[in-house]
N, C-alpha and C. Protein backbone atom coordinates (compact mmCIF):
# COMPACT_ATOMS: atom_id res chain seq x y z
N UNK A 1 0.84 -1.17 0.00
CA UNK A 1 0.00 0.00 0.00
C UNK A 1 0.89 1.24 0.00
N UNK A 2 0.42 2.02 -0.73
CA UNK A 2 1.14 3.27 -0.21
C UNK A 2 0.85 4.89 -0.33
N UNK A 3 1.42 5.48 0.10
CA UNK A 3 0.86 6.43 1.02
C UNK A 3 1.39 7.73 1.02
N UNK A 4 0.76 9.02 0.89
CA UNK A 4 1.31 9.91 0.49
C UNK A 4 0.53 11.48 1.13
N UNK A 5 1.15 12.24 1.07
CA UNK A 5 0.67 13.68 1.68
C UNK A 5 0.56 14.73 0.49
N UNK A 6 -0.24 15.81 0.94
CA UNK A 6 -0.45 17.11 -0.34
C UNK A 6 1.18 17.23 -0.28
N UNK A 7 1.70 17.33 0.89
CA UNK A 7 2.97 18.83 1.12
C UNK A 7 4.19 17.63 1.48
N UNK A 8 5.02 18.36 1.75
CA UNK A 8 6.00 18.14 2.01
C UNK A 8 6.40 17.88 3.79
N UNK A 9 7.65 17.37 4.31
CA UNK A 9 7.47 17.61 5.35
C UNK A 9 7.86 16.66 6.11
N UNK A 10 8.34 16.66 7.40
CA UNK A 10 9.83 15.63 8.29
C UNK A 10 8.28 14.88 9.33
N UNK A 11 8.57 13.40 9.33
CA UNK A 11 7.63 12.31 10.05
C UNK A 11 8.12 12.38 11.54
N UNK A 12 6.70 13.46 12.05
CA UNK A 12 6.92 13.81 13.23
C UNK A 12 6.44 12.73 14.08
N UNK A 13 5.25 11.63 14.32
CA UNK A 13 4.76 10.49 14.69
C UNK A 13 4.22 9.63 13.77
N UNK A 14 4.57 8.61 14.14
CA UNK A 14 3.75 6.86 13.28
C UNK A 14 2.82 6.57 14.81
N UNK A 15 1.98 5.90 14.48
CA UNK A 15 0.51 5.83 15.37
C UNK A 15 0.39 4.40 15.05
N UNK A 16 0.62 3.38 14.33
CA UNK A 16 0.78 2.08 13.97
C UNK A 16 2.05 1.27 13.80
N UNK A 17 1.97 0.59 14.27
CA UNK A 17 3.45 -0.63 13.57
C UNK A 17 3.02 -1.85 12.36
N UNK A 18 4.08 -1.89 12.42
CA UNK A 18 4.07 -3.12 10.62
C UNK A 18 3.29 -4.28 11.59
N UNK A 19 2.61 -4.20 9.97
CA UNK A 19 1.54 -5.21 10.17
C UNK A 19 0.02 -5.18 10.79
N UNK A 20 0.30 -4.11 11.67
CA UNK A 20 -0.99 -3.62 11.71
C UNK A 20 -2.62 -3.60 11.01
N UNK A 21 -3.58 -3.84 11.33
CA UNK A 21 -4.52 -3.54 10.85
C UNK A 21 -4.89 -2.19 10.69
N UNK A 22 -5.41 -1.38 9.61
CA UNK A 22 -5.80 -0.25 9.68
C UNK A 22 -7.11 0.09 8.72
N UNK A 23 -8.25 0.72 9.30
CA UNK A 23 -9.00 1.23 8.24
C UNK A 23 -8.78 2.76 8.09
N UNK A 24 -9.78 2.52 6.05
CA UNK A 24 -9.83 3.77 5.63
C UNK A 24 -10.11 5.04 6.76
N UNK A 25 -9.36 5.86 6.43
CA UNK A 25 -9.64 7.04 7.00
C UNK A 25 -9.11 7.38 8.43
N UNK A 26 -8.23 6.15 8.98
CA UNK A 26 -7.83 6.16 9.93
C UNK A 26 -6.18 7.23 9.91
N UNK A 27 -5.73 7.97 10.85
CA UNK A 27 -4.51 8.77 10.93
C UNK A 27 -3.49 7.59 11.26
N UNK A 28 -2.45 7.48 10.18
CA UNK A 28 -1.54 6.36 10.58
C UNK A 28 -0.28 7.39 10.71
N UNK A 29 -0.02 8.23 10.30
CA UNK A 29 1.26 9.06 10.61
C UNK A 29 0.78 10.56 10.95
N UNK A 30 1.91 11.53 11.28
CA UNK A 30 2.04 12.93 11.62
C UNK A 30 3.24 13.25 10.67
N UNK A 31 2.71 14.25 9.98
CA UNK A 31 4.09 15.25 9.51
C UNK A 31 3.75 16.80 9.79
N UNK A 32 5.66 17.17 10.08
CA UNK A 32 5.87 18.22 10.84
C UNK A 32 5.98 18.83 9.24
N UNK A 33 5.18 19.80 8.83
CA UNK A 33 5.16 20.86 7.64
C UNK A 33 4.89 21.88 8.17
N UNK A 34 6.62 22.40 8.47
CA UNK A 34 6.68 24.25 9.52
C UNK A 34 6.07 25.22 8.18
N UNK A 35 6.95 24.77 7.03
CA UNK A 35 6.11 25.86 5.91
C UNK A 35 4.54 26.07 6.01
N UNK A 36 4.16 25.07 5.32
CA UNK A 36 2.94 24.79 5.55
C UNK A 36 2.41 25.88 7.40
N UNK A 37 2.63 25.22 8.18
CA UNK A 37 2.12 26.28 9.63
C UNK A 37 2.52 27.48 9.29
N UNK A 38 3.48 28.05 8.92
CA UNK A 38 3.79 29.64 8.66
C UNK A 38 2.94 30.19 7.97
N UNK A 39 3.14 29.40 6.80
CA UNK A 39 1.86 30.27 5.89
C UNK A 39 -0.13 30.25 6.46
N UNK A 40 -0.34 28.88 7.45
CA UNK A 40 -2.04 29.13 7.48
C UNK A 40 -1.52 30.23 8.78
N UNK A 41 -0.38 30.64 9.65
CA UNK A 41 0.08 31.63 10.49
C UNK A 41 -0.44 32.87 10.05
N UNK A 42 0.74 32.95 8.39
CA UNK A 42 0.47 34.22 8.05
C UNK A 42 -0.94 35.10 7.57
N UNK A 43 -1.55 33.73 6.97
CA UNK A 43 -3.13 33.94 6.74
C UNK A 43 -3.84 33.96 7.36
N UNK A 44 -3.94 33.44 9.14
CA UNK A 44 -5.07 34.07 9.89
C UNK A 44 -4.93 35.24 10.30
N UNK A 45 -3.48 35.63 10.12
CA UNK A 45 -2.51 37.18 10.83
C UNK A 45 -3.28 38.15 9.83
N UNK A 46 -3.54 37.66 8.77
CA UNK A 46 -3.89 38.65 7.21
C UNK A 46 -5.51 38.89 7.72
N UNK A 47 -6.11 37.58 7.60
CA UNK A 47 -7.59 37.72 8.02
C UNK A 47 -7.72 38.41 9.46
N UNK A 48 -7.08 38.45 10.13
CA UNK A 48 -7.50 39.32 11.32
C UNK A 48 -7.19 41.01 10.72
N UNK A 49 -5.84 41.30 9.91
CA UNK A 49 -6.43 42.76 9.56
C UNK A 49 -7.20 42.86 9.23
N UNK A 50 -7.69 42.04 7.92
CA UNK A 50 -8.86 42.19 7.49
C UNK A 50 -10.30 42.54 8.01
N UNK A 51 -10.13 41.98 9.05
CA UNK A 51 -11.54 42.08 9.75
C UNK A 51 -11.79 43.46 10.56
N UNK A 52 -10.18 43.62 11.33
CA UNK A 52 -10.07 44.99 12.08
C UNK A 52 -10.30 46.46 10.93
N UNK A 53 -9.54 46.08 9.96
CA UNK A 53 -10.22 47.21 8.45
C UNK A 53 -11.59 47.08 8.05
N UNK A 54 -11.78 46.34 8.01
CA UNK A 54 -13.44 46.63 7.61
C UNK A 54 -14.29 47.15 8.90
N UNK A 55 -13.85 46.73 10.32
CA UNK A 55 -14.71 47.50 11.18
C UNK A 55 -14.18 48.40 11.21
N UNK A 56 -13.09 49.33 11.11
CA UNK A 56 -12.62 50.41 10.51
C UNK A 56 -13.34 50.97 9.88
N UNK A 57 -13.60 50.44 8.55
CA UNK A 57 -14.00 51.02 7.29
C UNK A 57 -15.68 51.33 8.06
N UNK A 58 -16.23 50.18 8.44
CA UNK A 58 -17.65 50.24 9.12
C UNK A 58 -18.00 51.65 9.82
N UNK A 59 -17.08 52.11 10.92
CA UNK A 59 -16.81 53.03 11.35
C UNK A 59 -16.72 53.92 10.89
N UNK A 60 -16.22 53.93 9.68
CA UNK A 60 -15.58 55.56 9.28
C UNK A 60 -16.35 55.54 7.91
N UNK A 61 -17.13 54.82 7.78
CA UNK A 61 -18.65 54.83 6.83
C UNK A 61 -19.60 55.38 7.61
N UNK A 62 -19.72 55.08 8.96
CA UNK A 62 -20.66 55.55 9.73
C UNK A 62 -20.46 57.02 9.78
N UNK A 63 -19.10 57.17 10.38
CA UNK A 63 -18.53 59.15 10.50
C UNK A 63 -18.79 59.98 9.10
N UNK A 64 -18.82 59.13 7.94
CA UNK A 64 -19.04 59.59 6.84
C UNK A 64 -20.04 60.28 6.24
N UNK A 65 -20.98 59.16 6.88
CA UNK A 65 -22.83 59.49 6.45
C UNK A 65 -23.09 60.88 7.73
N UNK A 66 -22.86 60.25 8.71
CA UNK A 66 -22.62 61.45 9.81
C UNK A 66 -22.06 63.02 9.21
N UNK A 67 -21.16 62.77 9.07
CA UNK A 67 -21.01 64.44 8.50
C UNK A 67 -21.26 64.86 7.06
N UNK A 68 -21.51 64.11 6.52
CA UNK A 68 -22.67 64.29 5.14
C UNK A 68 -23.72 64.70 5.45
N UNK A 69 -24.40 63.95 6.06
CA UNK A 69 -25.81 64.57 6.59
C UNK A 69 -25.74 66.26 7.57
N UNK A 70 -24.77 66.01 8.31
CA UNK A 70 -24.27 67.20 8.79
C UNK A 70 -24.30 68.45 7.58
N UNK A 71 -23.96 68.29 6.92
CA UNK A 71 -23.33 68.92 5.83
C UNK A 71 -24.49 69.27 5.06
N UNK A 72 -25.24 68.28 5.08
CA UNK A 72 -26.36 68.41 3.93
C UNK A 72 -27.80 69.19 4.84
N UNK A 73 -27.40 68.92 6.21
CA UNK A 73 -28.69 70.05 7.03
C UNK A 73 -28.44 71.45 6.77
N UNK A 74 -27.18 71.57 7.20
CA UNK A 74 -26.17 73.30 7.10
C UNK A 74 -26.78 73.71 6.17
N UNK A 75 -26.35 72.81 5.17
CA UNK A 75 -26.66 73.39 3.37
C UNK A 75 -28.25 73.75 3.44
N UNK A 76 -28.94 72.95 3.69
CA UNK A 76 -30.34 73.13 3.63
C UNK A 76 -30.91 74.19 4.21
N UNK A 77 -30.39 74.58 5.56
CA UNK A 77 -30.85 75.46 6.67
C UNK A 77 -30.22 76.92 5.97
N UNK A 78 -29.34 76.80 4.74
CA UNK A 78 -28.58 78.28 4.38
C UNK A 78 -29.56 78.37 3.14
N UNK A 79 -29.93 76.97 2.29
CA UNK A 79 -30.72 77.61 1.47
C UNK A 79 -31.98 78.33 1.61
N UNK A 80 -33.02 77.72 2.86
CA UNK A 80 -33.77 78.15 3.36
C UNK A 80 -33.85 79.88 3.66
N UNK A 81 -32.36 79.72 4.34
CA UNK A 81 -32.46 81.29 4.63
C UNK A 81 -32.10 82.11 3.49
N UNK A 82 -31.68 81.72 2.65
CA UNK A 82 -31.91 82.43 1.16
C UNK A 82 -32.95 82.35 0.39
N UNK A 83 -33.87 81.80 0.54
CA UNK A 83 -35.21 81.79 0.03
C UNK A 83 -35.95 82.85 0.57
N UNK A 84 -35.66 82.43 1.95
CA UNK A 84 -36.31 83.74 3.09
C UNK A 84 -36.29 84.68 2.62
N UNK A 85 -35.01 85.33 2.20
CA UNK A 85 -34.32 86.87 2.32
C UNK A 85 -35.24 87.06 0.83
N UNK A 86 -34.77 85.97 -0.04
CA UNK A 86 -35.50 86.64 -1.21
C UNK A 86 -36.83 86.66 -1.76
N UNK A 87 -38.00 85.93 -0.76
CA UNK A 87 -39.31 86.23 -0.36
C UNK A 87 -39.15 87.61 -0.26
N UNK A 88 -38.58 88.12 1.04
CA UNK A 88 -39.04 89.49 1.67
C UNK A 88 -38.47 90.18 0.73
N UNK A 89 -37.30 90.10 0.09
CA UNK A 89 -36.59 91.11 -0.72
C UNK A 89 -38.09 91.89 -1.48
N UNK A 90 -38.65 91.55 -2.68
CA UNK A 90 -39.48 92.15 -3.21
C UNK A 90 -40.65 92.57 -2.76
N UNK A 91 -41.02 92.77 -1.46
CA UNK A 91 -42.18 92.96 -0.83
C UNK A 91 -41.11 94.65 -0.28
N UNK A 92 -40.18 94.25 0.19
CA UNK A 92 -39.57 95.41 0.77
C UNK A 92 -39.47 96.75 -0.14
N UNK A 93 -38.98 96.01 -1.14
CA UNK A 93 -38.57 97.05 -2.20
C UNK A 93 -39.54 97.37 -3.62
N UNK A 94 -40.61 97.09 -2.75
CA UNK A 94 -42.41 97.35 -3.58
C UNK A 94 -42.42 98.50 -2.67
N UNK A 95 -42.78 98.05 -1.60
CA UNK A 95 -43.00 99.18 -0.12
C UNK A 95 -42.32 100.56 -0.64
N UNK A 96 -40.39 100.37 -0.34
CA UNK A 96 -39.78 101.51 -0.53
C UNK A 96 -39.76 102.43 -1.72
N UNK A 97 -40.04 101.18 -3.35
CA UNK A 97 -40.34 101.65 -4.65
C UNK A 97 -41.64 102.65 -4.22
N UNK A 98 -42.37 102.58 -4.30
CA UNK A 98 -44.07 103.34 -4.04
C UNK A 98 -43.81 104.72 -3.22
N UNK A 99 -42.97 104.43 -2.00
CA UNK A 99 -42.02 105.72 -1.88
C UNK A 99 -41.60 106.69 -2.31
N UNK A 100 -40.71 106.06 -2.86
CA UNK A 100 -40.04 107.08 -3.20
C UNK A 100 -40.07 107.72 -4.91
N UNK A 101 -41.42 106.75 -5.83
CA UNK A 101 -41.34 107.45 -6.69
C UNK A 101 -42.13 108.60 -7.09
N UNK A 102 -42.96 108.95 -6.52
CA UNK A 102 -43.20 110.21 -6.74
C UNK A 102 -41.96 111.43 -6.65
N UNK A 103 -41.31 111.11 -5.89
CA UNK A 103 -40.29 112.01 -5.79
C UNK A 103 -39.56 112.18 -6.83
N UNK A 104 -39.76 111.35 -7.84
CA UNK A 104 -38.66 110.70 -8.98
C UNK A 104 -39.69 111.45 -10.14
N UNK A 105 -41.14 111.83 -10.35
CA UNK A 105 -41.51 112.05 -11.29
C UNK A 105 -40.91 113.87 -11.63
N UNK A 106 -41.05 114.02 -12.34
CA UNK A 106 -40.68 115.43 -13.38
C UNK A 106 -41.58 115.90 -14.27
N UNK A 107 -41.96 117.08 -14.20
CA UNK A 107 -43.37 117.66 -15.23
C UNK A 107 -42.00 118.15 -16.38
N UNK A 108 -42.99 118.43 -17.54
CA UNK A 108 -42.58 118.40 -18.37
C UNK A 108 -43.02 120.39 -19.29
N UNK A 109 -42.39 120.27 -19.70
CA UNK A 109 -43.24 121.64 -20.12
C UNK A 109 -44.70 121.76 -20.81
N UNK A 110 -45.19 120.50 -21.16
CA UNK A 110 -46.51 120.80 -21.46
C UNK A 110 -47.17 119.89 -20.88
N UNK A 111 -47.18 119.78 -19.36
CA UNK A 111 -47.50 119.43 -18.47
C UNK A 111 -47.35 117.92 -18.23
N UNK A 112 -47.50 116.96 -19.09
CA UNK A 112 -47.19 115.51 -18.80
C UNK A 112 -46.13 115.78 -17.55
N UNK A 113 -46.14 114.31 -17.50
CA UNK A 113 -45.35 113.46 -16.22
C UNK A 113 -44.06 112.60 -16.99
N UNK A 114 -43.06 112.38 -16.70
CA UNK A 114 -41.79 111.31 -17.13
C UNK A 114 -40.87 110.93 -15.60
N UNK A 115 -40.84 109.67 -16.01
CA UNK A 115 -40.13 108.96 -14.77
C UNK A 115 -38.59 108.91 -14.85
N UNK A 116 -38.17 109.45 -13.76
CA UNK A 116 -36.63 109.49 -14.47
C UNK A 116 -35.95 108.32 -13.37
C-alpha cells in the first residue's frame, strides 16, 4: 500500500506498527510541515487585519454618512435662509419703490409726467 501527503514535510509520529490492521480514513502518521504552519500563520494574521479594516472602514462609513448629513442640514438650513431673504426682498422694495417714486416724477413743459 502506499501512502502519500499534499505537502511536504519531516515524520513527526507513526501511530501504527508493521503489520498492523488499519482502516480507511484512519490517521496512521504525523508530519511536521513548519512551511505549511507559517503560511495558514500568516493567513489568519492577514484575516484578522482584514476584519479589524473593515470595522474600521464600518466606522468611518458611519462618521461619513454622519457628517454628510451634517453637511447636507447646514446646506439646507442656508438655502432656506436664502429663500427667506428673497421672499421678503421684493415685498420690501415694492413698499420703498411706491415711496419714493413720486419724488422721482418730473413735469414736463406741457405738463405731462416722465419717470426718471
Amino acid at each position: 500500500m502506499d501512502a502519500s501527503s499534499p505537502g511536504s514535510g519531516r515524520l513527526e509520529a507513526i501511530f501504527v506498527d508493521i503489520d498492523d490492521p488499519v482502516e480507511k480514513g484512519r490517521v496512521i502518521a504525523r508530519l511536521a510541515q513548519p512551511d505549511l504552519r507559517n503560511q495558514i500563520a500568516e493567513m489568519r494574521g492577514r484575516v484578522e487585519i482584514l476584519r479589524t479594516e473593515r470595522a474600521m472602514g464600518t466606522e468611518m462609513g458611519v462618521d461619513k454618512k454622519t457628517l454628510e448629513s451634517e453637511y447636507l442640514a447646514r446646506r439646507r438650513q442656508a438655502l432656506n435662509s436664502s429663500i427667506k431673504v428673497a421672499r421678503d426682498r421684493p415685498s420690501r422694495s415694492a413698499s420703498s419703490s411706491n415711496s419714493t417714486m413720486p419724488s422721482m416724477r418730473r413735469s414736463t413743459s406741457r405738463g405731462a409726467s416722465t419717470w426718471m
